[in-house]
Protein backbone atom coordinates (compact mmCIF):
# COMPACT_ATOMS: atom_id res chain seq x y z
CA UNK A 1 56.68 21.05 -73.59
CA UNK A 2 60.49 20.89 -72.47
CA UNK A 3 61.47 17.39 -72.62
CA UNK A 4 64.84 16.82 -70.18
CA UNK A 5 66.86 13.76 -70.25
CA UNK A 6 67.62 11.57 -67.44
CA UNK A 7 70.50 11.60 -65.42
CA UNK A 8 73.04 8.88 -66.83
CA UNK A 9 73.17 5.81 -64.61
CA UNK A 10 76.50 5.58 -62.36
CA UNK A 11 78.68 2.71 -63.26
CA UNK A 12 80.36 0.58 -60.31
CA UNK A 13 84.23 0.88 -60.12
CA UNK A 14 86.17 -2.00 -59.63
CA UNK A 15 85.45 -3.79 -62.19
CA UNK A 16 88.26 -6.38 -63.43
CA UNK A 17 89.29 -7.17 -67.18
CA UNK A 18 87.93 -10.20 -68.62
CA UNK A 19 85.80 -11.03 -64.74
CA UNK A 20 83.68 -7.45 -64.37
CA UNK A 21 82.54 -7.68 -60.72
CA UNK A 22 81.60 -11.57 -60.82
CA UNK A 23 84.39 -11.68 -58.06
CA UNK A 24 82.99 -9.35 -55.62
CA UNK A 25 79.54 -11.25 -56.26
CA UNK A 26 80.66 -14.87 -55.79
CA UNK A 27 82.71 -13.30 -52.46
CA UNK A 28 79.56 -11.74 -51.13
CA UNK A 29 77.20 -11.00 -53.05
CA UNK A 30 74.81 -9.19 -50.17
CA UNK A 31 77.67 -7.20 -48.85
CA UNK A 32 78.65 -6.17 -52.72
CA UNK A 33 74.97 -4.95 -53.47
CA UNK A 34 74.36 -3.49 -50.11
CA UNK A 35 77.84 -1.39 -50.47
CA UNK A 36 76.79 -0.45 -54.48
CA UNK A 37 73.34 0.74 -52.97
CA UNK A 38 75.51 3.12 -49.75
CA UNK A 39 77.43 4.86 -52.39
CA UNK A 40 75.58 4.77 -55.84
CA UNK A 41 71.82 4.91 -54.98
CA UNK A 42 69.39 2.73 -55.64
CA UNK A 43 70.25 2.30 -59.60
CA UNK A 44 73.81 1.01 -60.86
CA UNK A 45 75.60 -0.38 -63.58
CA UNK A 46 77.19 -3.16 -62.82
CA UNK A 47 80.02 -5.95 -65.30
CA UNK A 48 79.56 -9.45 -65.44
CA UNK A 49 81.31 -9.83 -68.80
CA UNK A 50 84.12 -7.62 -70.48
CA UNK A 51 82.89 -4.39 -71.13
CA UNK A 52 81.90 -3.47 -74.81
CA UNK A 53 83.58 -1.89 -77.28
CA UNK A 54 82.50 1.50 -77.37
């Protein structure tokens, strides 16, 4: 048995320092999610913090 790992999960662009996408959300949050889901998929990463350190 081959195991195969998963495709990595897209991460939104547009995100700003500090606010993450909590901008877009509060603007329209429908519109945001609906537009995320037209050119991601169905499965995206998304801010609502600063990002970690990696």
């Amino acid at each position: 048995m081959t195991l195969v790992a998963p495709p990595p999960i897209p991460r939104a662009a547009g995100s700003l320092p500090l606010l993450g996408h909590a901008i877009q959300l509060i603007r329209d949050n429908l519109g945001f999610i609906a537009s995320l889901r037209a050119d991601y998929g169905p499965l995206v990463e998304i801010t609502l913090r600063p990002a970690p350190v990696r």
